[in-house]
N, C-alpha and C. Protein backbone atom coordinates (compact mmCIF):
# COMPACT_ATOMS: atom_id res chain seq x y z
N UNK A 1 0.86 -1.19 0.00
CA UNK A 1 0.00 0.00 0.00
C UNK A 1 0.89 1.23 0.00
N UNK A 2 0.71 2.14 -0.75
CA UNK A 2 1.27 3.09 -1.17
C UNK A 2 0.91 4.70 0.09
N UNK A 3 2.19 5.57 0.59
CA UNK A 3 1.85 6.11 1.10
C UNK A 3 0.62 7.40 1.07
N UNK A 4 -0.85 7.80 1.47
CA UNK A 4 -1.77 8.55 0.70
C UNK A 4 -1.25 9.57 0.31
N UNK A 5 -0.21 10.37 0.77
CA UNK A 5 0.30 11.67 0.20
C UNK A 5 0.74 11.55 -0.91
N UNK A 6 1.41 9.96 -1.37
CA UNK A 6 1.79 10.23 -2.71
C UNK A 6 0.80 9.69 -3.64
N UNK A 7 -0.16 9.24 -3.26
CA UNK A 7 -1.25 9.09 -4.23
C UNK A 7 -2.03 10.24 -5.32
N UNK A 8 -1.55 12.03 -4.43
CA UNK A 8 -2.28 12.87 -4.60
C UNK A 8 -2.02 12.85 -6.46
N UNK A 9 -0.58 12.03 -6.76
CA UNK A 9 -0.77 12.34 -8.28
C UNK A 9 -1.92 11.63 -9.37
N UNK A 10 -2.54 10.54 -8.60
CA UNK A 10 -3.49 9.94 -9.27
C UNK A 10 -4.29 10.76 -9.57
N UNK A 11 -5.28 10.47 -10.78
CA UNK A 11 -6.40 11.03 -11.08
C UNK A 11 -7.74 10.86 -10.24
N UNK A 12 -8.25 12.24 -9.46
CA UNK A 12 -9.54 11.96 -8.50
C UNK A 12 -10.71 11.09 -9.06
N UNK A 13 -11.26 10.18 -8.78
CA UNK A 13 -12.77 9.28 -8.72
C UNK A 13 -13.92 9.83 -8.72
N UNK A 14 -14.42 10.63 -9.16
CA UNK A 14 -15.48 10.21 -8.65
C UNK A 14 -16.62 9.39 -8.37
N UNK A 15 -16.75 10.10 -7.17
CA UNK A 15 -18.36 8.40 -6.47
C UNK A 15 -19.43 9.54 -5.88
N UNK A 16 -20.25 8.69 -5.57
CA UNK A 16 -21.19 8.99 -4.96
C UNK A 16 -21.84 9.04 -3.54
N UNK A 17 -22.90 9.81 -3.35
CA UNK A 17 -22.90 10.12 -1.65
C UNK A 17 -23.25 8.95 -0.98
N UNK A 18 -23.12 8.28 -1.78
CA UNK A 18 -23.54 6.98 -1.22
C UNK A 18 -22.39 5.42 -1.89
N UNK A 19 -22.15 4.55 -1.36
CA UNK A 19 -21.41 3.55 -2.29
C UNK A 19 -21.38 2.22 -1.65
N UNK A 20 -21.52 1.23 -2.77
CA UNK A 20 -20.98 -0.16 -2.61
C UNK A 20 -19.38 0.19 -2.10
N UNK A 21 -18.44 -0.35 -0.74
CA UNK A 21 -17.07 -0.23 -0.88
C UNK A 21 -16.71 -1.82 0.13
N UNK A 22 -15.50 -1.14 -0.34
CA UNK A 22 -15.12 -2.96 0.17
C UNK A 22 -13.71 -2.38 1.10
N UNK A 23 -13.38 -3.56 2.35
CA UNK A 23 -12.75 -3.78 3.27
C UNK A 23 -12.00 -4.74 3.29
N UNK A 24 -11.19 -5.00 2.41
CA UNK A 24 -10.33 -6.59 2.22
C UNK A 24 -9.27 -6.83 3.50
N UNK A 25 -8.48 -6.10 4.00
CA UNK A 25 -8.11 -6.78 5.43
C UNK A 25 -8.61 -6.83 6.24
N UNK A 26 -10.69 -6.30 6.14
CA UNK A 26 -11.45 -7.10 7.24
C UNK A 26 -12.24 -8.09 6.53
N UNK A 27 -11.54 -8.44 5.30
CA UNK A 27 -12.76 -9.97 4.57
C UNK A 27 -14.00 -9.46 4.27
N UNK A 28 -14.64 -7.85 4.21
CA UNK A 28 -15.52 -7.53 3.97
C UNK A 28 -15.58 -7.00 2.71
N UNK A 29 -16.52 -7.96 1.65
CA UNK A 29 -16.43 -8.03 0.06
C UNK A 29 -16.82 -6.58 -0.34
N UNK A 30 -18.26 -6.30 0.78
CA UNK A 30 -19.25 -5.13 0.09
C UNK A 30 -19.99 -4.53 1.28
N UNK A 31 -20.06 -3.32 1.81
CA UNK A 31 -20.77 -3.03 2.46
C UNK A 31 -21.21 -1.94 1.86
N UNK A 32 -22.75 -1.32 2.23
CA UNK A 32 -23.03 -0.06 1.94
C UNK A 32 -22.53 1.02 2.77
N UNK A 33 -22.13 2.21 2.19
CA UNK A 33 -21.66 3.00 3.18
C UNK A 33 -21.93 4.42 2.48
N UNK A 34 -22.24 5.16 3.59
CA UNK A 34 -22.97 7.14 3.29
C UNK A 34 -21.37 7.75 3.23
N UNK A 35 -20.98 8.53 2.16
CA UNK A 35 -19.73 9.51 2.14
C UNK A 35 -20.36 10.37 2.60
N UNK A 36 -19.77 10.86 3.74
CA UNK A 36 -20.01 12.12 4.60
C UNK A 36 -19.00 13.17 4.58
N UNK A 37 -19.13 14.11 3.94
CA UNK A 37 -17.42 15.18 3.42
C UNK A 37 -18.13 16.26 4.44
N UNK A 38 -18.97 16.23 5.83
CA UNK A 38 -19.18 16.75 6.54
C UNK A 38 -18.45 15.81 8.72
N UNK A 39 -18.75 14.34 7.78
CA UNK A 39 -17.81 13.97 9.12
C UNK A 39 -16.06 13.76 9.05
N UNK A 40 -15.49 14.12 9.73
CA UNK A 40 -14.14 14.10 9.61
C UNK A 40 -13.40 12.61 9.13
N UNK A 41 -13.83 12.04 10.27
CA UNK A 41 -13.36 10.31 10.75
C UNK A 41 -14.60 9.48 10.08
N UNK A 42 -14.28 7.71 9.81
CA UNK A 42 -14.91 6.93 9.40
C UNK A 42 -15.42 6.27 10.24
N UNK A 43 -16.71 5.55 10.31
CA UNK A 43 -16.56 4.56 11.08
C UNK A 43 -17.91 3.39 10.79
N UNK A 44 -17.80 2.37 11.54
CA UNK A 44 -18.14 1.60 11.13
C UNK A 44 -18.61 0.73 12.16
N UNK A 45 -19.90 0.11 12.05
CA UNK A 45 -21.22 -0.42 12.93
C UNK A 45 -20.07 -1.90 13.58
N UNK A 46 -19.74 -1.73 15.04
CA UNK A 46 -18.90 -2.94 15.41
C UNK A 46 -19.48 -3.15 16.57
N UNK A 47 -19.76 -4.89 16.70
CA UNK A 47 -20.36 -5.39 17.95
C UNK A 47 -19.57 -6.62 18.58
N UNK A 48 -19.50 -7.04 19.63
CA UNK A 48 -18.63 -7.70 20.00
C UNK A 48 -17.58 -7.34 20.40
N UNK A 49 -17.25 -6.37 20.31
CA UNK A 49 -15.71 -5.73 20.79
C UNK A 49 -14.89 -6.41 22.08
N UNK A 50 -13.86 -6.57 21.71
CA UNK A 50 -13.06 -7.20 22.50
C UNK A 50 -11.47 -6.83 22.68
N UNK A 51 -10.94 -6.09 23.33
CA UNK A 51 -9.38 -6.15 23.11
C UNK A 51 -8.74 -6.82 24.15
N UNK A 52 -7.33 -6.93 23.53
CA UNK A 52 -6.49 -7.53 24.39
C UNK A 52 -5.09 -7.74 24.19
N UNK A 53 -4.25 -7.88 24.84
CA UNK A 53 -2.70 -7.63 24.44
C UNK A 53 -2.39 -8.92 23.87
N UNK A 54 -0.99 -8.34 22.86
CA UNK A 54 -0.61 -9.90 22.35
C UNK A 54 0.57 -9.04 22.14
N UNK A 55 1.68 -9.67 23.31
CA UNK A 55 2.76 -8.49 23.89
C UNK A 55 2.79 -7.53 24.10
N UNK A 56 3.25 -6.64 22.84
CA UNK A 56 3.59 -5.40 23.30
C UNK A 56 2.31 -4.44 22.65
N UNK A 57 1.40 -5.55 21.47
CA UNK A 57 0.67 -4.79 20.93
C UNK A 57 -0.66 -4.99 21.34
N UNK A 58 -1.61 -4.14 21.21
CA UNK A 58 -3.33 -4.32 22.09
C UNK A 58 -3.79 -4.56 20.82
N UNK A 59 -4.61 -5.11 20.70
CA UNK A 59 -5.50 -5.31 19.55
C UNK A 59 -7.10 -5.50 19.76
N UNK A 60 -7.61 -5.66 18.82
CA UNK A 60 -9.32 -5.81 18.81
C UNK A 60 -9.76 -7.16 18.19
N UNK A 61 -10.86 -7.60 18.84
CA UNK A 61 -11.32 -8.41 18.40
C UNK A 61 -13.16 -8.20 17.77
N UNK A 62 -14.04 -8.17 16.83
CA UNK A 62 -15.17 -7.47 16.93
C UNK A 62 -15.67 -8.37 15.66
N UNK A 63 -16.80 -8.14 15.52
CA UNK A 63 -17.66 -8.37 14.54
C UNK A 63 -18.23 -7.38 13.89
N UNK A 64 -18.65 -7.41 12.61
CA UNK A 64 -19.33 -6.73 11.28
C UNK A 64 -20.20 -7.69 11.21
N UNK A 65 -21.98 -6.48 10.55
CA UNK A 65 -23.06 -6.95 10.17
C UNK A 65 -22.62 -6.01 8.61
N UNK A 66 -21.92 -6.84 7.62
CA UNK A 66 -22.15 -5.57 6.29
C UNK A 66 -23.02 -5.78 5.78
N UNK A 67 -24.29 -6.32 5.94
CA UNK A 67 -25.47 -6.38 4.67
C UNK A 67 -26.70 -5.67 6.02
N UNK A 68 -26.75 -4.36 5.23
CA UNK A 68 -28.15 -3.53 6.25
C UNK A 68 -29.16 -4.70 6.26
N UNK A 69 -29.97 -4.86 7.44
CA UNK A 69 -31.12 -5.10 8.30
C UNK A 69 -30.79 -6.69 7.91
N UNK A 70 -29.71 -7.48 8.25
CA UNK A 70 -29.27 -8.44 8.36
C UNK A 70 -28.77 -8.78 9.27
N UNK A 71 -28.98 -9.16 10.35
CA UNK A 71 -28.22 -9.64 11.95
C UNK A 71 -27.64 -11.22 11.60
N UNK A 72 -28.13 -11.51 10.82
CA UNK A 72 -27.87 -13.39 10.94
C UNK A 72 -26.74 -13.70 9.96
N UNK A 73 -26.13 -12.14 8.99
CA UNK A 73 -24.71 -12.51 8.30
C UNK A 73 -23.52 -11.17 9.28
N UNK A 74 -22.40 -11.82 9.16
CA UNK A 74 -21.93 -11.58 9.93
C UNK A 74 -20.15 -11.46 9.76
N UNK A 75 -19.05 -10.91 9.82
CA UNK A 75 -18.03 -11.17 9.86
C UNK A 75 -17.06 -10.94 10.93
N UNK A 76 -15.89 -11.58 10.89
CA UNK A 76 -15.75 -11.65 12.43
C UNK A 76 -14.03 -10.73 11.81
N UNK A 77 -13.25 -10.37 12.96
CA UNK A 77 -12.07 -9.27 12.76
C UNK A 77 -11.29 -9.04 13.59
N UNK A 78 -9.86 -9.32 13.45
CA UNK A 78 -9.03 -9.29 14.57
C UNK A 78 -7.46 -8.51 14.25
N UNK A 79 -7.49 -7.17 14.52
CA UNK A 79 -6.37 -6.69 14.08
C UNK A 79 -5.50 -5.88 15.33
N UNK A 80 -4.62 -4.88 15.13
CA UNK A 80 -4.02 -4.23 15.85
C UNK A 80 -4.64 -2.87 16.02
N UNK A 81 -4.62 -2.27 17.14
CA UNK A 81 -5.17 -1.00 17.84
C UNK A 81 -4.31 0.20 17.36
N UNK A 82 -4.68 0.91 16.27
CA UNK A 82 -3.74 2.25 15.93
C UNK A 82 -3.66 3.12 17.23
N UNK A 83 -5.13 3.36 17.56
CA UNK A 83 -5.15 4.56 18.77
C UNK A 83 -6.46 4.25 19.55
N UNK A 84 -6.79 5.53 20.43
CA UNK A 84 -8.15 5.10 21.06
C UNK A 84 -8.23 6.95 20.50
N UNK A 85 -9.63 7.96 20.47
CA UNK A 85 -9.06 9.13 20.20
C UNK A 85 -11.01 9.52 20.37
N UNK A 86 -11.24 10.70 20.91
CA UNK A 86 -12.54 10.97 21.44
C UNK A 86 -12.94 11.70 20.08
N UNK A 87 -14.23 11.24 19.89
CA UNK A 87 -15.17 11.36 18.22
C UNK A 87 -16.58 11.99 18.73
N UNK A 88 -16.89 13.11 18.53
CA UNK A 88 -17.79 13.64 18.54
C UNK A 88 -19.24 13.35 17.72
N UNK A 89 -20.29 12.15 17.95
CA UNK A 89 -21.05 11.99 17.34
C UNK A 89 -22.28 12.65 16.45
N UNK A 90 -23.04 12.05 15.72
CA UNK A 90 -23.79 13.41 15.36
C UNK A 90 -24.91 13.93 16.06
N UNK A 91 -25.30 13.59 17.46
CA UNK A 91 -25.96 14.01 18.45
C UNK A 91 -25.01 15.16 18.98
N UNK A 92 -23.93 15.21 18.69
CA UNK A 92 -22.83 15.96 19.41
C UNK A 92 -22.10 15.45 20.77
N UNK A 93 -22.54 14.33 21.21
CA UNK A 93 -21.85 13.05 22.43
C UNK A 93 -20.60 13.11 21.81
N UNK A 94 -19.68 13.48 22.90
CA UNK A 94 -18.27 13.02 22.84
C UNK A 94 -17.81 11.57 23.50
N UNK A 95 -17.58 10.57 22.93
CA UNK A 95 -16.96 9.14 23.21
C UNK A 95 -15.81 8.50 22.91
N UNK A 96 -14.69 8.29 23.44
CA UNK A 96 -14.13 7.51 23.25
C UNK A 96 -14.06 6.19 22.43
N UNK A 97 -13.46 6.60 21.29
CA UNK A 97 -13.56 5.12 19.67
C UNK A 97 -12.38 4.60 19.58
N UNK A 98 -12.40 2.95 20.06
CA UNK A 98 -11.22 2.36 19.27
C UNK A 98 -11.06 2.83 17.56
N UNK A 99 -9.57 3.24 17.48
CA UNK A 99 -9.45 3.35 16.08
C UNK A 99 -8.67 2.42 15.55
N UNK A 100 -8.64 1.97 14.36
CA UNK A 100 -8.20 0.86 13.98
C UNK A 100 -7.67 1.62 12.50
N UNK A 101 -6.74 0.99 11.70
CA UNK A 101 -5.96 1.14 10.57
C UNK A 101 -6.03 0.56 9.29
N UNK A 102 -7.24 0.64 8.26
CA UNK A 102 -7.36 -0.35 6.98
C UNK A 102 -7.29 -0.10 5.59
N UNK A 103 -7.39 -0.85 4.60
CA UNK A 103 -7.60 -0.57 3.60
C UNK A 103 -9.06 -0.21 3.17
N UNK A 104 -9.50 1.08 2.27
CA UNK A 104 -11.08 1.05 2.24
C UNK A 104 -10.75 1.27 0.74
N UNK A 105 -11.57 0.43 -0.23
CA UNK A 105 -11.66 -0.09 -1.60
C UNK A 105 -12.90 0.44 -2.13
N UNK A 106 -12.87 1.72 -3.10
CA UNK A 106 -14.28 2.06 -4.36
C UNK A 106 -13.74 2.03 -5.37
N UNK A 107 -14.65 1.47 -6.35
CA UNK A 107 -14.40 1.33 -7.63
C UNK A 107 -12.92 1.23 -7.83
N UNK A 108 -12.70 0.16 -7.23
CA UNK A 108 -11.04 -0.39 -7.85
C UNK A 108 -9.88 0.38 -7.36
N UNK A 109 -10.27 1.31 -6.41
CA UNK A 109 -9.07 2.36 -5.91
C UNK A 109 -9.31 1.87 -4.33
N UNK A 110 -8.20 1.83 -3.97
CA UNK A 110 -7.47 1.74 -2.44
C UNK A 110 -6.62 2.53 -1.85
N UNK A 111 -7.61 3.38 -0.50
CA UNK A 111 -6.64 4.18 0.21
C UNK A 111 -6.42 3.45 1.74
N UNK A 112 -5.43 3.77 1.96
CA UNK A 112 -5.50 3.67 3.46
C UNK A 112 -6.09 4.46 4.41
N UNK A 113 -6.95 3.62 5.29
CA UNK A 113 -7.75 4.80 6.17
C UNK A 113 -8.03 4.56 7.55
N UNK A 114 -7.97 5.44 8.48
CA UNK A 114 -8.66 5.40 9.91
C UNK A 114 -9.87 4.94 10.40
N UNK A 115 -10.12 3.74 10.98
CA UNK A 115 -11.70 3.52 10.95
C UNK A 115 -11.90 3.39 12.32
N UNK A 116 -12.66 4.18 13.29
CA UNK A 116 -13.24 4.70 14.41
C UNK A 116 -14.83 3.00 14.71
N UNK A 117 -14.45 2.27 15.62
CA UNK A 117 -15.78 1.23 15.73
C UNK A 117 -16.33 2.05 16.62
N UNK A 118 -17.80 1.79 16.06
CA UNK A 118 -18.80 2.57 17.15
C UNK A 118 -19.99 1.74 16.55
N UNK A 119 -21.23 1.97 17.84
CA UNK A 119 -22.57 1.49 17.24
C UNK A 119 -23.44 2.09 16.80
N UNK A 120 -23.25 1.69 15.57
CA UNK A 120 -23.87 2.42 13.99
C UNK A 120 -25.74 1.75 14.08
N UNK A 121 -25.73 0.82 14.51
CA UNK A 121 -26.72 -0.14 14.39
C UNK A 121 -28.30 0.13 14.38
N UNK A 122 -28.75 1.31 14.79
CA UNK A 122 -29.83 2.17 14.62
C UNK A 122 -29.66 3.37 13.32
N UNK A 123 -28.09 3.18 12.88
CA UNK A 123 -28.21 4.84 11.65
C UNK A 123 -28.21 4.01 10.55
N UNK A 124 -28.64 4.76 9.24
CA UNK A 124 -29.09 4.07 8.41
C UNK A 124 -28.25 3.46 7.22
N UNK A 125 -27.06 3.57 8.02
CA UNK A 125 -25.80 3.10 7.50
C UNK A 125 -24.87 2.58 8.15
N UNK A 126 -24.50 1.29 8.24
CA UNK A 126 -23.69 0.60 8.95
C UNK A 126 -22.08 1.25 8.73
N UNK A 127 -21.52 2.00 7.92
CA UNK A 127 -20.46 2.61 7.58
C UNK A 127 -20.41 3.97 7.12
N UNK A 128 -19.89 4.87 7.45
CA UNK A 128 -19.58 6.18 7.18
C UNK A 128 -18.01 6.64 6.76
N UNK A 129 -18.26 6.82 5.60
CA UNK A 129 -16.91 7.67 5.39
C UNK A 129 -17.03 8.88 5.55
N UNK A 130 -15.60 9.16 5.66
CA UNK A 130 -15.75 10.94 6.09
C UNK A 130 -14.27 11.16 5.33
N UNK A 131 -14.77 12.75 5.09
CA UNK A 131 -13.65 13.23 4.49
C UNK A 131 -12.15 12.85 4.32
N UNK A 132 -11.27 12.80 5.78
CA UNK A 132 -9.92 12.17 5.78
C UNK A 132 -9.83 10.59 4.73
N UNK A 133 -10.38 10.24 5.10
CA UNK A 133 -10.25 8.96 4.19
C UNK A 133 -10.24 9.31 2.43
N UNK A 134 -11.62 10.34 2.25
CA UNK A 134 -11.42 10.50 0.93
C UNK A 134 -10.50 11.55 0.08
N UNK A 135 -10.45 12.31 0.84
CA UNK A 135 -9.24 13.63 0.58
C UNK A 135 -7.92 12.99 -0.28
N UNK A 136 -7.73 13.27 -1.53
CA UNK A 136 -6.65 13.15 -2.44
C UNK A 136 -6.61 11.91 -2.88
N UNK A 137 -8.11 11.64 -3.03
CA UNK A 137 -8.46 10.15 -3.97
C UNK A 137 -10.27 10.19 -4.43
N UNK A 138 -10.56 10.93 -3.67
CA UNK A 138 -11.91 10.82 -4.75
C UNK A 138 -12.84 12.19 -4.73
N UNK A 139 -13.75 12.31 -5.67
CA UNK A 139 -14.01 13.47 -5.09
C UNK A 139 -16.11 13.21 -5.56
N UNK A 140 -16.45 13.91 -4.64
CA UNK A 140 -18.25 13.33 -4.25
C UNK A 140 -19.25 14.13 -5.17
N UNK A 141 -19.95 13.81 -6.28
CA UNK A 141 -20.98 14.05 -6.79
C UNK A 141 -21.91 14.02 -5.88
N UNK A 142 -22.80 14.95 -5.16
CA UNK A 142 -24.21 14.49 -3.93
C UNK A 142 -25.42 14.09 -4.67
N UNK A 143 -25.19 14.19 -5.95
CA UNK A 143 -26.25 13.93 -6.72
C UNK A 143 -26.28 12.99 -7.45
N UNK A 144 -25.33 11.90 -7.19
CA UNK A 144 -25.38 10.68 -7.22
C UNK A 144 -24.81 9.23 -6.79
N UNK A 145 -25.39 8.13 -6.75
CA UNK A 145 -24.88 7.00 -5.41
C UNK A 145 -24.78 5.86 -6.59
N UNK A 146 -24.13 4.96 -5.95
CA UNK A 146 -23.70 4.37 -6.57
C UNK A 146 -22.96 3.66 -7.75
N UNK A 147 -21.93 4.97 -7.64
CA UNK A 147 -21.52 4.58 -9.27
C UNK A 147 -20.60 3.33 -9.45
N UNK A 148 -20.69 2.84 -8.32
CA UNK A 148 -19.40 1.27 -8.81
C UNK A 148 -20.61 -0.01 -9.38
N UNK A 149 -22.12 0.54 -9.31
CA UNK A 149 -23.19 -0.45 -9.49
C UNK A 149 -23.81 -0.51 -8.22
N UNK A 150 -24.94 -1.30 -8.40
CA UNK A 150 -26.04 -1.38 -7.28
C UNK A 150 -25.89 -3.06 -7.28
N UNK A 151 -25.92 -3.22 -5.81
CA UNK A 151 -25.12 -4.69 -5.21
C UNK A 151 -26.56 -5.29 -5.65
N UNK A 152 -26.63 -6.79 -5.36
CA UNK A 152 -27.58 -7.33 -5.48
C UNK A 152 -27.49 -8.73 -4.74
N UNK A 153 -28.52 -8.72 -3.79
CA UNK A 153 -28.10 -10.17 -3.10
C UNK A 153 -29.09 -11.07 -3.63
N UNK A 154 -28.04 -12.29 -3.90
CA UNK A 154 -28.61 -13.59 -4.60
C UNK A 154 -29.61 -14.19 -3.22
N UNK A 155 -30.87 -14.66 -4.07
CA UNK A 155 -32.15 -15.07 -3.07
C UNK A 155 -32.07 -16.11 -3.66
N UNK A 156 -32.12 -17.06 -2.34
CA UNK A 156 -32.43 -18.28 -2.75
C UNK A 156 -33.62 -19.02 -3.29
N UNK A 157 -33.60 -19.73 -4.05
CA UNK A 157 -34.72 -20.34 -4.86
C UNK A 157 -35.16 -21.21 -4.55
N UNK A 158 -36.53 -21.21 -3.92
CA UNK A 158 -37.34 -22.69 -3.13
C UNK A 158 -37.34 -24.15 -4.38
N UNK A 159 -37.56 -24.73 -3.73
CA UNK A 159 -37.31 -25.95 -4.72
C UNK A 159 -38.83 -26.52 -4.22
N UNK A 160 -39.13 -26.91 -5.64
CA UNK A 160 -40.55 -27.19 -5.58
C UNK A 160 -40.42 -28.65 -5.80
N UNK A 161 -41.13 -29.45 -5.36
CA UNK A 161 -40.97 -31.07 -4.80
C UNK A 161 -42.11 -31.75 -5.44
């Protein structure tokens, strides 16, 4: 992964206020997620949380729901603790967010980014990007979502007997 400052020579993306994006060092293919170029930090709907040392380093242990109003799919995630760092929600609640360190993937471009776990699980987006993440890699049409395509989950087909 390439450092983001020197990415700034790539050509900007644009996406939409809304997007299919993907999380490959958390095994997460596709989640939906709201670009917010009004919240600073990212973050992302985490339950289970768990840390714990493994020597010198603390890490997390947590689960992802990436498919909205789906509790019964699920992915599980175990990495190293960048920071802990107080995030001002959009009620305006100041809380304390494990932050964690990943790759976040649209339309075929990969930046490295800060992702803040918090419980997303009532907003209408299990993931939020925010500006830092997108700054000198993409830049936001509000007037339109989805430009990597509209996901589609395969339904299973009853079998008639």
């Amino acid at each position: 992964m390439d450092d983001p400052a020197k990415s700034v020579n790539e050509p900007m993306i644009i996406i939409g206020w809304r997007e299919w994006v993907g999380l490959p060092e958390l095994s997460v293919r596709q989640i939906k997620a709201k670009i917010d170029t009004g919240a600073r930090s990212s973050s992302i709907h985490a339950f289970d949380v768990e840390t714990y040392m493994e020597g010198e380093t603390e890490r997390v242990r947590f689960s992802i729901h990436p498919v909205q109003n789906r509790d019964d799919v699920f992915v599980n995630a175990d990495v190293p603790i960048l920071e802990r760092r107080h995030v001002r929600s959009s009620n305006g609640e100041v809380a304390e967010r494990i932050v964690i360190r990943t790759e976040l993937e649209i339309l075929q471009r990969r930046a490295l980014i800060d992702l803040t776990l918090a419980n997303r699980d009532a907003m209408g987006f299990r993931m939020l990007v925010g500006r830092e993440a997108i700054r000198n890699h993409f830049l936001v049409d509000p007037g339109a979502s989805f430009l990597a395509g509209r996901h589609r989950h395969r339904r299973r087909r009853k079998k008639h007997h």
